[in-house]
Protein backbone atom coordinates (compact mmCIF):
# COMPACT_ATOMS: atom_id res chain seq x y z
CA UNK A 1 -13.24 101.34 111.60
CA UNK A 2 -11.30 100.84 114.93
CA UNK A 3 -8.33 101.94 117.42
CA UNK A 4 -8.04 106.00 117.40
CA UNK A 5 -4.52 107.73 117.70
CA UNK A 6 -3.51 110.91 118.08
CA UNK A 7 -4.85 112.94 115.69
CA UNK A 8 -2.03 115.31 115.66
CA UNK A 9 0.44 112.52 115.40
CA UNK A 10 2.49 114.21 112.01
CA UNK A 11 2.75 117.07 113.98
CA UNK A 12 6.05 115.93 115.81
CA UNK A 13 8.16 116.13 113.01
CA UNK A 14 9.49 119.85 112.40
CA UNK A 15 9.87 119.70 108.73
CA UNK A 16 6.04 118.98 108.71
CA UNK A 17 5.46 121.37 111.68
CA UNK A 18 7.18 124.27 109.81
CA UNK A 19 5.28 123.14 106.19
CA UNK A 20 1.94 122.89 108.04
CA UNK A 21 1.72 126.30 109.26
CA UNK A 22 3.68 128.28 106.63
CA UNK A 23 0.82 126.48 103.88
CA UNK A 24 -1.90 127.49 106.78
CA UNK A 25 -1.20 131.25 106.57
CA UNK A 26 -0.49 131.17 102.62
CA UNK A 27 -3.83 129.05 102.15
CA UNK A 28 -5.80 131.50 104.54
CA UNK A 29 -4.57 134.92 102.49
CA UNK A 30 -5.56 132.67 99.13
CA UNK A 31 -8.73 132.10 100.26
CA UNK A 32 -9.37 135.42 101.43
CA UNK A 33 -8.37 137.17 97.82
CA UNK A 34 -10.83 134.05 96.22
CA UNK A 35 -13.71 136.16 97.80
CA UNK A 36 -12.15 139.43 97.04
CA UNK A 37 -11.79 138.70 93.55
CA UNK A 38 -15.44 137.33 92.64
CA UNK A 39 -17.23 140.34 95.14
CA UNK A 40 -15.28 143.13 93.09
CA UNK A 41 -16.07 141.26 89.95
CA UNK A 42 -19.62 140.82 90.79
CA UNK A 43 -19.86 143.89 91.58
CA UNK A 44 -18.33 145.68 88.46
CA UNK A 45 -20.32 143.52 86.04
CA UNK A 46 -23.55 142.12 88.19
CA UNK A 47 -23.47 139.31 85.86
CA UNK A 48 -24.06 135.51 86.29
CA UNK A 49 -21.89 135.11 83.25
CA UNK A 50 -19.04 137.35 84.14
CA UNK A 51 -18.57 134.99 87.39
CA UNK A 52 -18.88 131.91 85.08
CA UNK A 53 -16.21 133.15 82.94
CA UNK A 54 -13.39 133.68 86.08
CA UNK A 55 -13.67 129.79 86.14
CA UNK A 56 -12.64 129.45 82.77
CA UNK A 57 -10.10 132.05 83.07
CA UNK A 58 -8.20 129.51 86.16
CA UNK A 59 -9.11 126.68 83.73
CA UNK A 60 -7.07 127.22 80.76
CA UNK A 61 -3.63 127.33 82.88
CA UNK A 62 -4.74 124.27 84.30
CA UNK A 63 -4.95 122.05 81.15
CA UNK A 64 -2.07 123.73 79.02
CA UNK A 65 0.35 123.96 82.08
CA UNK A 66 -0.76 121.04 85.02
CA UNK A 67 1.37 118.35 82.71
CA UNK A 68 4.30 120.46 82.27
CA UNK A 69 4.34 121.13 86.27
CA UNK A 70 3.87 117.43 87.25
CA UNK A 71 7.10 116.87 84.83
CA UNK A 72 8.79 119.76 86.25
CA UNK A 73 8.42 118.64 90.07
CA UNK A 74 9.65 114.98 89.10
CA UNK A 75 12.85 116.55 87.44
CA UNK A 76 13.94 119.80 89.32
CA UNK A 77 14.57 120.64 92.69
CA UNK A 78 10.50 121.00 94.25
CA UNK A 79 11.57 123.01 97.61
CA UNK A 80 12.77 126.03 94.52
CA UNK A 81 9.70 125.26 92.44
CA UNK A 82 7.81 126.01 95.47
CA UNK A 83 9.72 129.44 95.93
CA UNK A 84 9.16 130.65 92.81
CA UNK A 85 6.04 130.17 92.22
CA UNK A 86 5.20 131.53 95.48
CA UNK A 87 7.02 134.85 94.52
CA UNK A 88 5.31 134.78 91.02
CA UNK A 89 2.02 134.86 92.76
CA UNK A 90 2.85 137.32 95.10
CA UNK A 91 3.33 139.85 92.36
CA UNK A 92 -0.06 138.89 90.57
CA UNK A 93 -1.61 139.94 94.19
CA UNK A 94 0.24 143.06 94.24
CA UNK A 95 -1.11 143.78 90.56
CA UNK A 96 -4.55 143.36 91.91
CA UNK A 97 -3.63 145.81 95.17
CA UNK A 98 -2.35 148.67 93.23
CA UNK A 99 -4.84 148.47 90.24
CA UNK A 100 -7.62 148.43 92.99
CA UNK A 101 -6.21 151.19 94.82
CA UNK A 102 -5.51 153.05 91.51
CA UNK A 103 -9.19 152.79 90.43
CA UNK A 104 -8.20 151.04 87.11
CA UNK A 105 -9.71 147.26 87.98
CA UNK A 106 -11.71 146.19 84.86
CA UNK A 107 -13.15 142.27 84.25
CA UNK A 108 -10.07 142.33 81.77
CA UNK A 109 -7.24 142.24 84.00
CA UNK A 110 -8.95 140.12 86.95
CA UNK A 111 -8.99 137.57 84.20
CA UNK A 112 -5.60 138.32 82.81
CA UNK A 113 -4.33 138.55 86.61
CA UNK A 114 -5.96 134.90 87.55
CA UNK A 115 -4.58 133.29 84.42
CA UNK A 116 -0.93 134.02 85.40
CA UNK A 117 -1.87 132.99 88.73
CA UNK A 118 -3.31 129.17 87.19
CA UNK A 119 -0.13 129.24 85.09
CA UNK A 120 2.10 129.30 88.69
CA UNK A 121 -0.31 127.00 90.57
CA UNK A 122 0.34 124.66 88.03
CA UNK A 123 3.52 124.45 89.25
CA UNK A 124 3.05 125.01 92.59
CA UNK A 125 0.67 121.94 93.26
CA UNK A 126 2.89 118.99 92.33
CA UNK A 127 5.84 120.39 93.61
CA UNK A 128 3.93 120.91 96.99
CA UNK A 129 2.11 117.49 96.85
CA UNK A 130 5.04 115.99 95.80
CA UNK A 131 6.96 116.90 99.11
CA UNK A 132 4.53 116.18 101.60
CA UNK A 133 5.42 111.91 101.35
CA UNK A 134 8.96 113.52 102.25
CA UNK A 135 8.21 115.10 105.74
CA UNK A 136 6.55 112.01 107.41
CA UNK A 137 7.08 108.23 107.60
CA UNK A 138 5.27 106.32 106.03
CA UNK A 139 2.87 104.82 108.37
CA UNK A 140 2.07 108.25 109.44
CA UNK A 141 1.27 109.75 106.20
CA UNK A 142 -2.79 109.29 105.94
CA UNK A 143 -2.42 111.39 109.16
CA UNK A 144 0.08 113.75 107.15
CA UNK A 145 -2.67 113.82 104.65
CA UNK A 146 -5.81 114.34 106.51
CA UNK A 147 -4.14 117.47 108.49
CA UNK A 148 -2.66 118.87 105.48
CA UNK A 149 -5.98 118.40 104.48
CA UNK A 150 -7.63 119.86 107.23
CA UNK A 151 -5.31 123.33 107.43
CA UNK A 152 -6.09 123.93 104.09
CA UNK A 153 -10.27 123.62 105.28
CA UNK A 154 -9.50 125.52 108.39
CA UNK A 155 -8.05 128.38 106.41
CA UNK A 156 -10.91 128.34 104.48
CA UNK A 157 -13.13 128.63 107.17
CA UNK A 158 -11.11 131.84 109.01
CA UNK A 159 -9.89 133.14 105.56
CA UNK A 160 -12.97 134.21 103.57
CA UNK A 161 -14.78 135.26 107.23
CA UNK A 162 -12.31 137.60 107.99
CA UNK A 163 -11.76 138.69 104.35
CA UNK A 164 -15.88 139.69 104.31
CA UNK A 165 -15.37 141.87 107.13
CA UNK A 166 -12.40 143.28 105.80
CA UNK A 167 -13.76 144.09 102.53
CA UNK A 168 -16.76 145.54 104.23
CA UNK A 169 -14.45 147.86 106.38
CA UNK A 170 -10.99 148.77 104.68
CA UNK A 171 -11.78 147.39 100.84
CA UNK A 172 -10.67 144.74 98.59
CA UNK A 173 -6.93 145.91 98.01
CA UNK A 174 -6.26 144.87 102.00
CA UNK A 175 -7.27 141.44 100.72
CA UNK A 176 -4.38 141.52 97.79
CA UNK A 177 -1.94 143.33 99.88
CA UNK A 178 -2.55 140.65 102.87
CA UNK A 179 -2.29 137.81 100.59
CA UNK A 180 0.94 138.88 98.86
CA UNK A 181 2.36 138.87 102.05
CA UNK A 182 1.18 135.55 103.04
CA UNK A 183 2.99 133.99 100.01
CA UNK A 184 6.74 135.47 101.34
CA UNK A 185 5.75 133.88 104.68
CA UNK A 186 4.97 130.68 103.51
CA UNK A 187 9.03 131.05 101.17
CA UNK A 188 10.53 131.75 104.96
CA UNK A 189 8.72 128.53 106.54
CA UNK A 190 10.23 126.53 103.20
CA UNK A 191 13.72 127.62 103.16
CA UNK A 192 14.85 125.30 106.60
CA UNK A 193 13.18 122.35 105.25
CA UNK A 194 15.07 119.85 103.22
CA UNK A 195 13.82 117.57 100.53
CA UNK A 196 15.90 114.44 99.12
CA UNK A 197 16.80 114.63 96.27
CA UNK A 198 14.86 112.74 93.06
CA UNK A 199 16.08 108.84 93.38
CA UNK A 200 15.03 108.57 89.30
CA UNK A 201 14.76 112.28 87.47
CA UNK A 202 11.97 112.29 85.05
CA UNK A 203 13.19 113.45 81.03
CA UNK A 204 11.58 117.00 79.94
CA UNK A 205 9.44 115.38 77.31
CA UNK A 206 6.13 114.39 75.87
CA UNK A 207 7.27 110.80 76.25
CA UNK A 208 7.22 111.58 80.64
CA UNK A 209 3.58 112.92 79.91
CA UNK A 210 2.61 109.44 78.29
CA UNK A 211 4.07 107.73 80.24
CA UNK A 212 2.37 109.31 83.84
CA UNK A 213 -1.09 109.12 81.77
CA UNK A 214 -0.64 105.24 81.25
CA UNK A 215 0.22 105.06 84.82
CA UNK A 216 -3.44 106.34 85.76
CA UNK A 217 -4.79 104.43 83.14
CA UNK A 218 -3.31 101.34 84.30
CA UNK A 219 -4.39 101.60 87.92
CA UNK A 220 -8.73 101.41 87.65
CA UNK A 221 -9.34 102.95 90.32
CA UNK A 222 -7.60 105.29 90.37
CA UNK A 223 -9.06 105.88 86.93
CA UNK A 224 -11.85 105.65 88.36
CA UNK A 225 -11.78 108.27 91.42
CA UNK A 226 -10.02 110.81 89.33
CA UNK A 227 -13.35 110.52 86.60
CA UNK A 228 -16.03 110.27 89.39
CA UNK A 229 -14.24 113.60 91.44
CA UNK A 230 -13.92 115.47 87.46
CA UNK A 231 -17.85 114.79 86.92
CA UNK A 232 -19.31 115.80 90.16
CA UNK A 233 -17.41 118.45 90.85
CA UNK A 234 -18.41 119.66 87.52
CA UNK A 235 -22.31 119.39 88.19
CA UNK A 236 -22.44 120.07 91.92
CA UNK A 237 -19.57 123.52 92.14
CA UNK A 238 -21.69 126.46 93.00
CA UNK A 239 -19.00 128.62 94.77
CA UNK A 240 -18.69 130.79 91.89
CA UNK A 241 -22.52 132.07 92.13
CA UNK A 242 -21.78 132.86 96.27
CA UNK A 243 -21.30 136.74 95.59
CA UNK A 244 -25.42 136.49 93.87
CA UNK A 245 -26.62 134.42 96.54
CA UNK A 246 -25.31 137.42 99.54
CA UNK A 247 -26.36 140.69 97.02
CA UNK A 248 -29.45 139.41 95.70
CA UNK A 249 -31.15 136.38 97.45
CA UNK A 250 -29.75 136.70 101.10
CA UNK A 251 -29.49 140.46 100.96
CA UNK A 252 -26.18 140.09 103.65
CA UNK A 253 -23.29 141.84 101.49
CA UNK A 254 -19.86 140.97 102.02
CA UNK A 255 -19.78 140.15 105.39
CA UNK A 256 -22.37 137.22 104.34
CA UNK A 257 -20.22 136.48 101.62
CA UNK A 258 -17.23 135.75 103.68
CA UNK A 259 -19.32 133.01 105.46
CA UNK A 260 -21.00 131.56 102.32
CA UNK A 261 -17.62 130.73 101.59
CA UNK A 262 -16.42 129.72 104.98
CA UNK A 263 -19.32 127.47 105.46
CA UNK A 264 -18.58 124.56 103.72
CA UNK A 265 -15.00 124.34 105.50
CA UNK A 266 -16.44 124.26 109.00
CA UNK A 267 -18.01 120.82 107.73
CA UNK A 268 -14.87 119.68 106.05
CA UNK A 269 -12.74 120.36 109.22
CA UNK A 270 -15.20 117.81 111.76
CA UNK A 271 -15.29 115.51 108.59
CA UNK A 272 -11.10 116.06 108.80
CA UNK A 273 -10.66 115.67 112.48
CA UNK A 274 -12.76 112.65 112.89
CA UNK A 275 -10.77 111.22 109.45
CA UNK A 276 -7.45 112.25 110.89
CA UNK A 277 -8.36 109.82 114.35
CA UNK A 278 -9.39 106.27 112.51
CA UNK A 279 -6.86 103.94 112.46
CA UNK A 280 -7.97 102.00 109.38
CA UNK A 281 -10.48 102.36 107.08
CA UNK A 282 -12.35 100.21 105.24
CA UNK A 283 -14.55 100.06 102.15
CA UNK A 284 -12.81 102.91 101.00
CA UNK A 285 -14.78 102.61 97.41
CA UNK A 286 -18.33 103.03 99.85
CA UNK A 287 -17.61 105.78 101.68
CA UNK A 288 -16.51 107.64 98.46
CA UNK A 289 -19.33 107.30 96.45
CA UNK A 290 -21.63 107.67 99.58
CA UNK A 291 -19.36 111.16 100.44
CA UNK A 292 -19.87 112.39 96.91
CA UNK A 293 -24.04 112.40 96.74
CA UNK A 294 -23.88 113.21 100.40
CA UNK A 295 -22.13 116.31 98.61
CA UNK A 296 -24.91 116.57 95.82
CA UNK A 297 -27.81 116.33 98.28
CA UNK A 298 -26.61 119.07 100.56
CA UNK A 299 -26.05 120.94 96.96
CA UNK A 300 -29.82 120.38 96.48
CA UNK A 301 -30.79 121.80 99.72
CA UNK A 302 -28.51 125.36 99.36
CA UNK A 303 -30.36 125.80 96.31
CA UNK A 304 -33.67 125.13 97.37
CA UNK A 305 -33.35 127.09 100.43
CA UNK A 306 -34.51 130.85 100.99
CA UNK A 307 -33.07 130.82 104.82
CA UNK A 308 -29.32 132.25 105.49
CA UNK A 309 -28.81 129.99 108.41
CA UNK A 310 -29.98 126.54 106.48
CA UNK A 311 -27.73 128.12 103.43
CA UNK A 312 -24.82 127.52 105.85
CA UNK A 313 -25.80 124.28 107.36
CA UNK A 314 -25.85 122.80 103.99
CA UNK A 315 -23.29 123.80 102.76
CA UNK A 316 -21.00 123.02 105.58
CA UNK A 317 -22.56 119.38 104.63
CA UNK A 318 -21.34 119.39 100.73
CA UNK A 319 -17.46 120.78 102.75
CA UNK A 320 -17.79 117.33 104.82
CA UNK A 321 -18.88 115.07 102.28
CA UNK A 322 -16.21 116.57 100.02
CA UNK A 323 -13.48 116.51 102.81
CA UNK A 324 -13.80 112.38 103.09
CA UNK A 325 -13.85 111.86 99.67
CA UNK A 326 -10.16 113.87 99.20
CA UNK A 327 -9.05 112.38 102.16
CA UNK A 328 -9.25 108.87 100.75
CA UNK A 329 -8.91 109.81 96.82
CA UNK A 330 -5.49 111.71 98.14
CA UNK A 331 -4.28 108.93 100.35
CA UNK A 332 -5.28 106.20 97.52
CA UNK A 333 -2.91 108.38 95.29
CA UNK A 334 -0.16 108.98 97.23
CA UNK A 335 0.48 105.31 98.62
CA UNK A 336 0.11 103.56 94.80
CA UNK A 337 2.15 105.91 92.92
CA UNK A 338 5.96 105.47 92.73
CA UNK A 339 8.35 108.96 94.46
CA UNK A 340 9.81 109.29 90.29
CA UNK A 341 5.97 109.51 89.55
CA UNK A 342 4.49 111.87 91.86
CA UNK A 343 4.75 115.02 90.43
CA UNK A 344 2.97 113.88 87.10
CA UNK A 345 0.23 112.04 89.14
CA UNK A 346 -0.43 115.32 90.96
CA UNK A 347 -0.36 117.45 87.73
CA UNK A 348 -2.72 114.81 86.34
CA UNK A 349 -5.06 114.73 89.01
CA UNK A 350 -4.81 118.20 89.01
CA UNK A 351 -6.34 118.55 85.68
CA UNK A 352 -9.42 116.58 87.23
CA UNK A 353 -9.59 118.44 90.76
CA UNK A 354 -8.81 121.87 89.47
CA UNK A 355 -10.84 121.13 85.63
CA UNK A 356 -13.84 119.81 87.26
CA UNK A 357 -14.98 122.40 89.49
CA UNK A 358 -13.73 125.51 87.28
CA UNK A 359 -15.63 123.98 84.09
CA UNK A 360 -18.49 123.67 86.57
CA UNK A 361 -18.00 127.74 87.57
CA UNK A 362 -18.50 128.40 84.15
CA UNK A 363 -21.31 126.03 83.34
CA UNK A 364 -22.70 127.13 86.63
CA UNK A 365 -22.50 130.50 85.55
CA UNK A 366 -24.11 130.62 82.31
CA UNK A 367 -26.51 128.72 83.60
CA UNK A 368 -27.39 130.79 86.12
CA UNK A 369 -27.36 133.50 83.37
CA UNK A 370 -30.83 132.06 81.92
CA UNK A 371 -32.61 130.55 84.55
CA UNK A 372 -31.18 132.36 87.69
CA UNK A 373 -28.87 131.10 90.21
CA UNK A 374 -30.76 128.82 92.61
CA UNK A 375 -32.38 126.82 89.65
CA UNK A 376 -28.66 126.62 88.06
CA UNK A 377 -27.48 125.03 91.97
CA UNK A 378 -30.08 122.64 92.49
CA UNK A 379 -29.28 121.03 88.62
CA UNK A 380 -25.85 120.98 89.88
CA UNK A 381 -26.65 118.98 92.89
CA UNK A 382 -28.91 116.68 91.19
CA UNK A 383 -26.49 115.95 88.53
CA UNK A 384 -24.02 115.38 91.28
CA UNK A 385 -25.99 112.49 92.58
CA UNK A 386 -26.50 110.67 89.51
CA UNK A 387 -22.94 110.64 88.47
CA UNK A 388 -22.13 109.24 91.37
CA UNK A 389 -24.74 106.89 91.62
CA UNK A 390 -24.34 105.84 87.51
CA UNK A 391 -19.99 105.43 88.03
CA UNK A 392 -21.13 103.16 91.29
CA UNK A 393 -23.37 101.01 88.53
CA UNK A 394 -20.87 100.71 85.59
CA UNK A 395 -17.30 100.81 87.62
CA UNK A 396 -17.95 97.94 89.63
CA UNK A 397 -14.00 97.92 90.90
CA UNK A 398 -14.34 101.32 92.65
CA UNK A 399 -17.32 100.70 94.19
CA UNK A 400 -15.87 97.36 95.94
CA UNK A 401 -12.67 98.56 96.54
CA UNK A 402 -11.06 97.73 99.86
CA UNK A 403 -7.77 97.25 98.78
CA UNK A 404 -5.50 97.02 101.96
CA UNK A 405 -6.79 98.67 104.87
CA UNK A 406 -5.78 102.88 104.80
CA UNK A 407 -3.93 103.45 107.69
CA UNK A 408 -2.77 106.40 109.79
């Protein structure tokens, strides 16, 4: 690793300027209705399960839609995919404001409300991914990547802080109110920005889906990173069992809450800075594996802790060992996959991101339904660690991967 730049570089293009900060205030009311949603869930059920089952309730959009969305962004216009799914989730947070103010929230329509909400971010994800090589050249897009990258952390870290104290003061339906608006602000950052136009349209057909999924299939590791990020996301995700951990272990309520969830951000943000600031990288196959059971040990440690503060020092760990590994998985993705294909590759890896650690909420969940909730995290971190270490053994190409150097 050598010669640090500015890490602000992508910055001094407006289309990325005005994308940045319109996705930073959008990302920041998401996050904050994330921790709305599983503290009034939590608390109308107090069950493990319950929580588990939200997961699978974002899941399901994810595997029947994510394909459909990829196709969609390589075909249509992606600036008015964007738009519209941005209105369509505005609406499913104004469902959850006025049932919430109405007194007529049941586990029912959180999960109903959340599934509609999968079915637009299925949409919304390639189309937004598939911009972002637009706004930047080229030999500034790692930089592009790892800021993009580290708004969406940074959000995460001011989002769900704020959105405890809210909660604690004014209620949950100041969260979905908030976050509706968000979504119309991010629209009114999008609308100056232009987008080329698709140099090769994808067709609307199954034969588009086969042929992104050969793609992936063709490329090892790429394979490779997409299985490894799948399987230990699925072990090691125990953000789904944060509103047990502040009722019942930490005793701190929803003001705790908010920074059980901001926590592991503040670690993904230095891991994002200092990423954002290297020049080149190399052994980018290392430092992913090494990133991911960084990730599961820290996992280990929230468990096994009874301390608040510790709680939030490891898990700001599992945010920075997760931040390098998307930082080099995203920028490995981006720079080997044709502009016709991105949209599909996005919706595809989406499936993996998005499937891993949802199917881990609910596994988590359950779990944590029979043998409590810090037993059910500190499987989840150990399994973390031997995936990663087993896929280093047995996929000898991502573990030696250097291809060329990644560069800012």
């Amino acid at each position: 690793m050598k010669k640090r730049i500015n890490p602000f570089l992508a910055l001094d293009y407006f289309d990325f300027r005005l994308f940045f900060f319109g996705s930073f205030i959008s990302q920041m009311g998401t996050q904050m209705q994330v921790v709305a949603v599983s503290w009034e869930l939590y608390q109308l059920t107090h069950s493990a399960s319950s929580l588990g089952l939200l997961g699978l309730s974002e899941f399901i959009p994810v595997i029947l839609f994510a394909l459909v969305g990829g196709i969609a962004a390589d075909k249509f216009n992606r600036k008015k995919i964007l738009i519209f799914s941005q209105i369509g989730l505005a609406i499913m947070a104004g469902v959850l404001s006025i049932a919430s103010i109405e007194g007529i929230t049941s586990p029912l329509l959180i999960y109903i409300v959340m599934a509609v909400s999968g079915v637009g971010m299925a949409f919304n994800m390639p189309a937004r991914q598939g911009v972002l090589p637009h706004l930047v050249p080229r030999k500034y897009f790692m930089n592009a990547v790892s800021l993009n990258t580290l708004q969406r952390q940074t959000a995460i870290i001011v989002g769900p802080a704020v959105a405890g104290f809210m909660i604690a003061l004014y209620g949950v339906e100041t969260i979905y109110i908030f976050n509706a608006i968000t979504f119309l602000i991010l629209i009114m950052t999008l609308l100056p920005i232009k987008i080329p136009a698709h140099e090769k349209k994808a067709d609307f057909d199954w034969k588009s889906v086969m042929h992104g999924l050969k793609f992936v299939k063709s490329n090892q590791v790429l394979y490779s990173t997409m299985i490894l990020d799948f399987l230990a996301t699925f072990f090691g995700t125990a953000t789904i069992l944060m509103p047990i951990f502040a009722a019942d272990i930490f005793h701190t309520g929803a003001k705790g809450l908010g920074l059980l969830y901001s926590a592991p951000a503040v670690g993904g943000v230095i891991a994002g800075l200092i990423m954002s600031s290297i020049h080149r990288v190399r052994r980018q196959g290392v430092i992913i594996i090494g990133s991911i059971v960084l990730y599961g040990l820290a996992t280990v440690g929230f468990g096994l802790t009874t301390s608040f503060a510790l709680a939030l020092f490891f898990l700001a760990l599992t945010g920075a060992g997760d931040m390098i590994s998307t930082i080099l998985r995203n920028t490995i993705r981006q720079l080997v996959t044709p502009d016709h294909l991105r949209g599909r590759m996005v919706s595809i890896n989406m499936i993996f991101v998005q499937g891993g650690p949802k199917l881990g909420e609910t596994e988590a969940g359950l779990l944590a339904a029979m043998v409590g909730a810090p037993v059910s995290v500190v499987i989840g971190g150990v399994g973390t660690v031997a995936i990663a270490l087993l896929l280093a053994l047995i996929m000898p190409k991502l573990r030696k991967f250097q291809g060329h150097e990644l560069a800012v």
